[in-house]
C-alpha atoms as a PDB file:
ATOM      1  CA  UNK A   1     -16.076  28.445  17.228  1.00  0.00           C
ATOM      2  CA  UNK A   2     -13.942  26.959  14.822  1.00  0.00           C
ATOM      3  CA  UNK A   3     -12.235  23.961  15.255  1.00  0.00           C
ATOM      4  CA  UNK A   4      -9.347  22.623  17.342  1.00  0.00           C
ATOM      5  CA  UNK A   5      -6.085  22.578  15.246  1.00  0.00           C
ATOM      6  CA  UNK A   6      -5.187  19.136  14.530  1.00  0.00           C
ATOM      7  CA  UNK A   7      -2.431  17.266  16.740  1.00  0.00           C
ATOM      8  CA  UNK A   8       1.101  17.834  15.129  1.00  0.00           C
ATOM      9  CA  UNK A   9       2.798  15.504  13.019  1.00  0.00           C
ATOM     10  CA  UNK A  10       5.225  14.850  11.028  1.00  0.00           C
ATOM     11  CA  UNK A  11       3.346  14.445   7.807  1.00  0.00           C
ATOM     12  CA  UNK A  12       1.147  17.674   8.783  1.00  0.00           C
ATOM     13  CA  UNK A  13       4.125  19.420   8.709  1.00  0.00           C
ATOM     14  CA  UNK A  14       5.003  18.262   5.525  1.00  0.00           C
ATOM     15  CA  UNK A  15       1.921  18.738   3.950  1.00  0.00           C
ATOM     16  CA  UNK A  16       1.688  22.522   5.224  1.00  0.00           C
ATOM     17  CA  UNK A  17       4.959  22.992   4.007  1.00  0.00           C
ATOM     18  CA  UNK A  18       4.398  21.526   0.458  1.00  0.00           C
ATOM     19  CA  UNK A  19       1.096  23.884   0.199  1.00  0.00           C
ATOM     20  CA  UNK A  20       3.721  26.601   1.295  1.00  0.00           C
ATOM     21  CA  UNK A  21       5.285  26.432  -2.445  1.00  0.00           C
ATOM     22  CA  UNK A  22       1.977  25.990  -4.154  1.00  0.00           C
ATOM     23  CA  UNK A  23      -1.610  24.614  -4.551  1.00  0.00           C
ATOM     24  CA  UNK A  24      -1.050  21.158  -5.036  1.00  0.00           C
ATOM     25  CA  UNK A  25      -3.339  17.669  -4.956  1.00  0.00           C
ATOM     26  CA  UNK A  26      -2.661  14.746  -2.702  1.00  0.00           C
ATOM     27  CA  UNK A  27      -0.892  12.184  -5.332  1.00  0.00           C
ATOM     28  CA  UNK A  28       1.779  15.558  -6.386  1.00  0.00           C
ATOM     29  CA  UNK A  29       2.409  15.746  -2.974  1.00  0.00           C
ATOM     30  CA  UNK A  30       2.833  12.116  -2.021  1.00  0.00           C
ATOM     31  CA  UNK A  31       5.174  11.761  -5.684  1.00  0.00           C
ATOM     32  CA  UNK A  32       7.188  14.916  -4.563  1.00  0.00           C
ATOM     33  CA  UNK A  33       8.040  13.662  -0.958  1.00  0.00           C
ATOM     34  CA  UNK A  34       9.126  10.850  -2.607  1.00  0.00           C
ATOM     35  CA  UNK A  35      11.348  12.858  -5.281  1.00  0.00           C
ATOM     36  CA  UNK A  36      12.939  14.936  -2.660  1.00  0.00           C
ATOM     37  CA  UNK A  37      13.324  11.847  -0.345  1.00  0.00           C
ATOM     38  CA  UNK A  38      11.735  12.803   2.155  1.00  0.00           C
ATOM     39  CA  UNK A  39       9.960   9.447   2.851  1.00  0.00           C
ATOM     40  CA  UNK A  40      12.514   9.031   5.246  1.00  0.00           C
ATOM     41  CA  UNK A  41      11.561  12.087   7.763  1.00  0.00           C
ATOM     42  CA  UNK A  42       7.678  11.068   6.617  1.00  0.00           C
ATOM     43  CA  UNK A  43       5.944   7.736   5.723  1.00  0.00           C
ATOM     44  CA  UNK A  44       3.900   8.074   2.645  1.00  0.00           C
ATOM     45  CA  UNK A  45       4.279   4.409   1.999  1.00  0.00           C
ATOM     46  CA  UNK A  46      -0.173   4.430   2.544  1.00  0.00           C
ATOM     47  CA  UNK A  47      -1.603   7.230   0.403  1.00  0.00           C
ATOM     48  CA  UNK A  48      -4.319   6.828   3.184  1.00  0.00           C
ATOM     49  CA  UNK A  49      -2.528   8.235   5.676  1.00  0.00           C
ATOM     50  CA  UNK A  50      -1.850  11.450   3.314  1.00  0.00           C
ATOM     51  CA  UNK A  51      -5.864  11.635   2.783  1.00  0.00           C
ATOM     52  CA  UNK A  52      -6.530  11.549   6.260  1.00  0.00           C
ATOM     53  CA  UNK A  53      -3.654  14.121   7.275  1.00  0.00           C
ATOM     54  CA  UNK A  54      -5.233  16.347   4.440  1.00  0.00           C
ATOM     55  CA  UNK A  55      -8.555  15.723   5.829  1.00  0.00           C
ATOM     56  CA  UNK A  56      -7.354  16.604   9.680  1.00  0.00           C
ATOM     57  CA  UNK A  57      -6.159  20.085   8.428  1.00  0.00           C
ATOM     58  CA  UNK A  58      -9.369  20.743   6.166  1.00  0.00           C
ATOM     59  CA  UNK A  59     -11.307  20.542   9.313  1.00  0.00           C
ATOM     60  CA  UNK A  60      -9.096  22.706  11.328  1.00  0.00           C
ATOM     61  CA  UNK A  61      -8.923  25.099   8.636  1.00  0.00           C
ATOM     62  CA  UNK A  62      -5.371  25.135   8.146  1.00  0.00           C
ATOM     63  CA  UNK A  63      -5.912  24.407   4.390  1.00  0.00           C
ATOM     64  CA  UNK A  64      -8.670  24.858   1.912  1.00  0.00           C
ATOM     65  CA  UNK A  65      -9.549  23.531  -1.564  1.00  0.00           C
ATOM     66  CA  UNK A  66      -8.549  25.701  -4.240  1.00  0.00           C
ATOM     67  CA  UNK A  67     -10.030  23.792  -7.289  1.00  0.00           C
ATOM     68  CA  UNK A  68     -11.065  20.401  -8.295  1.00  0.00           C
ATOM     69  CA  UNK A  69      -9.412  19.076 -11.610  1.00  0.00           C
ATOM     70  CA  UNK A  70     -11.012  16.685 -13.860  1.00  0.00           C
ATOM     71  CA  UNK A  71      -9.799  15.294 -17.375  1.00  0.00           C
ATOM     72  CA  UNK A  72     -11.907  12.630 -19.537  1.00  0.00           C
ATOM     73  CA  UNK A  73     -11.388   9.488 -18.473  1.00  0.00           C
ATOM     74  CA  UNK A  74      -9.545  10.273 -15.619  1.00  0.00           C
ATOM     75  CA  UNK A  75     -10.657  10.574 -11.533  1.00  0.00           C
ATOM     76  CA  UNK A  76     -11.182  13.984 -10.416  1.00  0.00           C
ATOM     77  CA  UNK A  77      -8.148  15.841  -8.106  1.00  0.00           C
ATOM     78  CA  UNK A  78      -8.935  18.010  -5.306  1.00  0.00           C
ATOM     79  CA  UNK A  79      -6.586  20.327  -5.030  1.00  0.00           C
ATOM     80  CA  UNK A  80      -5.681  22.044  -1.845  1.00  0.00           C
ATOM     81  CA  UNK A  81      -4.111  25.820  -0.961  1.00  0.00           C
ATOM     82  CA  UNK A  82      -2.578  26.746   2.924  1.00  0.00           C
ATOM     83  CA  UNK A  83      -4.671  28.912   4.598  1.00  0.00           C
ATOM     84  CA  UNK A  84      -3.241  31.938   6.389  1.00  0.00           C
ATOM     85  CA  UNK A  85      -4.170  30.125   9.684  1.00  0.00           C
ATOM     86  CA  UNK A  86      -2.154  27.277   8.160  1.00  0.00           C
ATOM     87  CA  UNK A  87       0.655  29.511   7.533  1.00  0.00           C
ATOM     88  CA  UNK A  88       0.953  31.135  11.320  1.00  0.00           C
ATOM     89  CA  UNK A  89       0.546  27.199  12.463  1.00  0.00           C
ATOM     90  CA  UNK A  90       3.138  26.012  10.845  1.00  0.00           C
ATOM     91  CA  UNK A  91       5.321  28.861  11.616  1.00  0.00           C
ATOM     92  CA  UNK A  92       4.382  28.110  15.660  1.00  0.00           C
ATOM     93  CA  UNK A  93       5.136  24.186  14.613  1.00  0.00           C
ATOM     94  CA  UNK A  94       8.315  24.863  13.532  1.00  0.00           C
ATOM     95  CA  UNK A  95       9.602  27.516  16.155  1.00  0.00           C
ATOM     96  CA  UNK A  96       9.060  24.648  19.173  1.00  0.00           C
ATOM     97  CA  UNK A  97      10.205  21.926  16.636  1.00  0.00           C
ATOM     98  CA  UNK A  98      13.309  23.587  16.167  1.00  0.00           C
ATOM     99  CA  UNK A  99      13.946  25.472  19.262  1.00  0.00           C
ATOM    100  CA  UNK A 100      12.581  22.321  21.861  1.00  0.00           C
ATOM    101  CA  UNK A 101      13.891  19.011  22.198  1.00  0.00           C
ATOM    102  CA  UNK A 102      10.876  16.346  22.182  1.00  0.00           C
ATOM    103  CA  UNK A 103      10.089  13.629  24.701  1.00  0.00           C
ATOM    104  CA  UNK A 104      10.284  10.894  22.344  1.00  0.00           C
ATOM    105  CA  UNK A 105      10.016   7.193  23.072  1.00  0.00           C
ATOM    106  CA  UNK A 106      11.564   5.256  20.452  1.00  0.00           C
ATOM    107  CA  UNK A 107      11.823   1.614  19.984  1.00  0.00           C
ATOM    108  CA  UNK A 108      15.404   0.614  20.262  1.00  0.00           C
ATOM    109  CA  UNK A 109      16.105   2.072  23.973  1.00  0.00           C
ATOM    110  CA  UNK A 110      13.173   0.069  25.407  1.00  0.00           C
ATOM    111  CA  UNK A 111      14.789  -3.111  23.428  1.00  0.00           C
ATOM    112  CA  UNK A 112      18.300  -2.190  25.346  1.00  0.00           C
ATOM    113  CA  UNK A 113      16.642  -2.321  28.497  1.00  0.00           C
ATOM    114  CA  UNK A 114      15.017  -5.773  28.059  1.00  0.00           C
ATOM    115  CA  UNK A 115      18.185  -7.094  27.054  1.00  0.00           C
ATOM    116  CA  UNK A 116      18.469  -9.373  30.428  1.00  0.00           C
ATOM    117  CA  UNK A 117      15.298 -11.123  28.857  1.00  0.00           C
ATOM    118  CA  UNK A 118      17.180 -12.541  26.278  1.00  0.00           C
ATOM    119  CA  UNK A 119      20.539 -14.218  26.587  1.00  0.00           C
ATOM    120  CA  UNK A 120      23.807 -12.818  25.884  1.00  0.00           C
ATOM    121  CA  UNK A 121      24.735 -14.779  22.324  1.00  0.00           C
ATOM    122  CA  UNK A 122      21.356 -13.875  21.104  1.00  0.00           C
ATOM    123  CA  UNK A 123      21.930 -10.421  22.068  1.00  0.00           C
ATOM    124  CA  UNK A 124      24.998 -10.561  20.308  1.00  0.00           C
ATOM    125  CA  UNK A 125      23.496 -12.014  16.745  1.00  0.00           C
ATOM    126  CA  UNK A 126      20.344  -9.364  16.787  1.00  0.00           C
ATOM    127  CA  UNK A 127      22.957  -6.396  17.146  1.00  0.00           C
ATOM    128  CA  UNK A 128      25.270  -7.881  14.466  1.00  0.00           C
ATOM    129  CA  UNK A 129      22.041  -7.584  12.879  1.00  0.00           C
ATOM    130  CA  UNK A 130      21.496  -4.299  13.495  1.00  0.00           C
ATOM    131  CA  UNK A 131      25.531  -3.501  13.021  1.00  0.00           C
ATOM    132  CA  UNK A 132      24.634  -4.715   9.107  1.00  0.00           C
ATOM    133  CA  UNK A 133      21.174  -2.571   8.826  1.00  0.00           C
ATOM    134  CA  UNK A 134      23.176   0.394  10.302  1.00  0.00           C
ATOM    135  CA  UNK A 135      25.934   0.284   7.811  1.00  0.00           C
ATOM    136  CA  UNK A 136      23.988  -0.499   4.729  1.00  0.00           C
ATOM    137  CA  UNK A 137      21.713   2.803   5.790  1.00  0.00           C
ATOM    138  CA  UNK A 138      25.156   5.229   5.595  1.00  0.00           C
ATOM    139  CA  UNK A 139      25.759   4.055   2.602  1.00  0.00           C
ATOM    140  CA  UNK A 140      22.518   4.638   1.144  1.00  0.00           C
ATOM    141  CA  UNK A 141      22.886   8.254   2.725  1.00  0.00           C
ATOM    142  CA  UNK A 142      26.494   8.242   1.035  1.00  0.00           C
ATOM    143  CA  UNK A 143      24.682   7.875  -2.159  1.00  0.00           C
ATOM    144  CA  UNK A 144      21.934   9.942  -1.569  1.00  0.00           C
ATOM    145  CA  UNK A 145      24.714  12.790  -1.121  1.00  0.00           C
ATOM    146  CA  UNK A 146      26.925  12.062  -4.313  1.00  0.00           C
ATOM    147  CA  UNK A 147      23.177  12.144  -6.178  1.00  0.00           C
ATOM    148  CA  UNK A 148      22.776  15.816  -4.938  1.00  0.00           C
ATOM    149  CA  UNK A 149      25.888  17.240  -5.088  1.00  0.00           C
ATOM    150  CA  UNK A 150      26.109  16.234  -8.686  1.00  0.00           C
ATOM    151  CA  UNK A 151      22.645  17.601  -9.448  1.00  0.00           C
ATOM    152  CA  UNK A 152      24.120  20.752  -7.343  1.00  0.00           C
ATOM    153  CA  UNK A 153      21.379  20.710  -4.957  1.00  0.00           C
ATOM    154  CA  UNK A 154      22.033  23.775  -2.459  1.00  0.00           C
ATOM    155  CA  UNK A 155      23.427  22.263   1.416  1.00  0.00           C
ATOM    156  CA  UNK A 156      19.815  24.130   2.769  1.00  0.00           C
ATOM    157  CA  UNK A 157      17.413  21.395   0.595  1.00  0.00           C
ATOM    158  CA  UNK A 158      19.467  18.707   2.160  1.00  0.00           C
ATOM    159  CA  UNK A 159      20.237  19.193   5.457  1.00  0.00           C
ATOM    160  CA  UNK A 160      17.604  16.784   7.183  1.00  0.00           C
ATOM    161  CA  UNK A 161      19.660  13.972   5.301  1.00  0.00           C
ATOM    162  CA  UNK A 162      23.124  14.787   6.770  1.00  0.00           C
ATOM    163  CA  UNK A 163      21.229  15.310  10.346  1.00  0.00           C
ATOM    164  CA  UNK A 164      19.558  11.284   9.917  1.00  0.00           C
ATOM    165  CA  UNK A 165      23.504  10.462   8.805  1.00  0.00           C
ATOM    166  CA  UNK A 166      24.945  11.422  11.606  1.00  0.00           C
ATOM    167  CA  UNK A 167      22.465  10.805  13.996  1.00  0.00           C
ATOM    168  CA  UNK A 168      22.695   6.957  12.224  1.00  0.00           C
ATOM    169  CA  UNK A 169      26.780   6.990  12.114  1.00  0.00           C
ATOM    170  CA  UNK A 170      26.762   8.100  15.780  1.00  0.00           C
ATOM    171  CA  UNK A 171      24.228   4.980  16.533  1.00  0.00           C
ATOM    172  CA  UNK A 172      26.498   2.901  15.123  1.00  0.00           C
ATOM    173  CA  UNK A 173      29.729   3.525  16.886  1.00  0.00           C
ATOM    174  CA  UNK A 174      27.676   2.711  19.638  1.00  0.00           C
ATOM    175  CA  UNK A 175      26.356  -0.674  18.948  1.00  0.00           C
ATOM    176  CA  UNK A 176      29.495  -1.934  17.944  1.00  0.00           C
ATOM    177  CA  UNK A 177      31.310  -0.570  21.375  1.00  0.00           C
ATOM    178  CA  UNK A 178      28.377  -2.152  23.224  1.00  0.00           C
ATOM    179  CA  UNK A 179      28.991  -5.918  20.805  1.00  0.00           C
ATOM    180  CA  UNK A 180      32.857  -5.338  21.486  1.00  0.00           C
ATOM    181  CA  UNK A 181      32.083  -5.738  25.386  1.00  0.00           C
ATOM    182  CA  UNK A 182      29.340  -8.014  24.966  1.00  0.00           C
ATOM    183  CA  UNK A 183      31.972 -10.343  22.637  1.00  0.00           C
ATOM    184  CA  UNK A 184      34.414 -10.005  25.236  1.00  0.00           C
ATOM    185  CA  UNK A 185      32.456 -10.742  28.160  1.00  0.00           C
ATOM    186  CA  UNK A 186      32.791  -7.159  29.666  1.00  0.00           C
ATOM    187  CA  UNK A 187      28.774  -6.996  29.611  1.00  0.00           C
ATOM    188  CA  UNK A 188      27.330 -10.390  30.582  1.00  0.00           C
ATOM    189  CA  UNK A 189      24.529 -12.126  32.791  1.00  0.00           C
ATOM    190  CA  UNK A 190      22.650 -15.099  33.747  1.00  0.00           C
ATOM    191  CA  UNK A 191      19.342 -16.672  33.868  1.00  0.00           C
ATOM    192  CA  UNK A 192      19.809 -16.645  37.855  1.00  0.00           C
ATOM    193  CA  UNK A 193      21.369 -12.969  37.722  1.00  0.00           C
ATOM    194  CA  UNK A 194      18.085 -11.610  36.400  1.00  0.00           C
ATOM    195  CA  UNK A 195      15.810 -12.021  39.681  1.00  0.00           C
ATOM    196  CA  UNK A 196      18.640 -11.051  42.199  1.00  0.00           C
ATOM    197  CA  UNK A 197      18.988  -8.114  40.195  1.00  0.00           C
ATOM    198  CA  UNK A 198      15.634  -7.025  40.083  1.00  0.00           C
ATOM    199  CA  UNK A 199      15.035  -7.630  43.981  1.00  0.00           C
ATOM    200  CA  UNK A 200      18.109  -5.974  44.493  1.00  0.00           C
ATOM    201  CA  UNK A 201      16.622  -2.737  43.199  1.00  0.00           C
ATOM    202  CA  UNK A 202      13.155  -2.818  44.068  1.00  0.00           C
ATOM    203  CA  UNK A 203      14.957  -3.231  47.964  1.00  0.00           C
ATOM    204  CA  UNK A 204      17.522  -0.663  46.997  1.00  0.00           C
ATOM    205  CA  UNK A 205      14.274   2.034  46.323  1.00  0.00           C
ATOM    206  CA  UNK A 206      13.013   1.357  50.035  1.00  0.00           C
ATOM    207  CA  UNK A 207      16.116   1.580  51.030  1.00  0.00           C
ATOM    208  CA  UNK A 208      16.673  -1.966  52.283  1.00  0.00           C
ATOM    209  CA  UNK A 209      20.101  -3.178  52.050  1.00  0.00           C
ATOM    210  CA  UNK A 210      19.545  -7.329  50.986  1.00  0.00           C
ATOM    211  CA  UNK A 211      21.879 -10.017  52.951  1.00  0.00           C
ATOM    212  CA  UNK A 212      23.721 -12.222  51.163  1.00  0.00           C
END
């Protein structure tokens, strides 16, 4: 029987999609994700994590090696070719990453609701913070964009990068609404809020109505 395709990730994707072009070993295709920035759609920052990735799909047999390299002086380079199960597995990855929205659970919603954990001038200062961060990421996008329309990349090769800027513009606008109210006291609370709140609901779910 062979054995279970590996879980999908983003860097499997990546990988598959690299060995798409061409044969290739692990430190071409950690130096080209980094070329074609795509380090920010995949962390590379570990090689380890590429090596295990590669090693995930080996197993499944979604890639093979195609030769191992070896100059004087120099460590040897396994180099790796997509299998045609590789090929019809990344084609099924992409038609339900494209065509499905994912359940994801990422940080910054869970650190929205725990807000009432912290008070409301801290709250304030950390999205200020993140206000900063936000803005200093569009214009690294910004000049991501000038660098390939001058080299006269094609829209197609780029397209992930003006998906992250909007998705990161749209962010934005929203943090600063939400510090506009917090600033002006439209969004507030209280140490003492906090538990009435929280009894309140957990009463409002078994339908108890609290006196006050």
């Amino acid at each position: 029987m062979a054995p279970r395709a590996p879980r999908r990730s983003p860097l499997a994707v990546q990988v598959l999609q690299l060995l798409d072009e061409e044969p290739m070993h692990a430190y071409r295709m950690q130096r080209l994700i980094t070329e074609r920035h795509k380090a920010r759609i995949v962390n590379v920052a570990h090689r380890n994590s590429l090596y295990q990735t590669l090693d995930w799909l080996l197993r499944a047999e979604l890639i093979e090696v195609h030769r191992v390299e070896g100059d004087p002086g120099r460590p040897e380079r396994t180099v790796y070719r997509l299998t045609g199960s590789g090929r019809s597995t990344l084609a099924g990855w992409l038609r339900t990453m494209l065509s499905t929205p994912a359940q994801e659970y990422p940080e910054f919603p869970v650190a929205i609701a725990a807000l009432p954990s912290l008070t409301p001038e801290l709250a304030i200062e950390l999205l200020a913070e993140r206000v900063r961060a936000l803005q200093e990421e569009l214009d690294r996008a910004d000049d991501e964009a000038a660098q390939a329309d001058r080299m006269g990349l094609p829209r197609l090769l780029f397209l992930e990068h003006e998906f992250l800027r909007t998705v990161t513009a749209a962010e934005l606008r929203w943090v600063e609404a939400v510090l506009g109210d917090l600033r002006a006291g439209r969004i507030t609370w209280d140490r003492e809020w906090r538990p009435r709140s929280a009894l309140a609901s957990h009463d409002g779910r078994r339908g108890t109505t609290l006196e006050t």
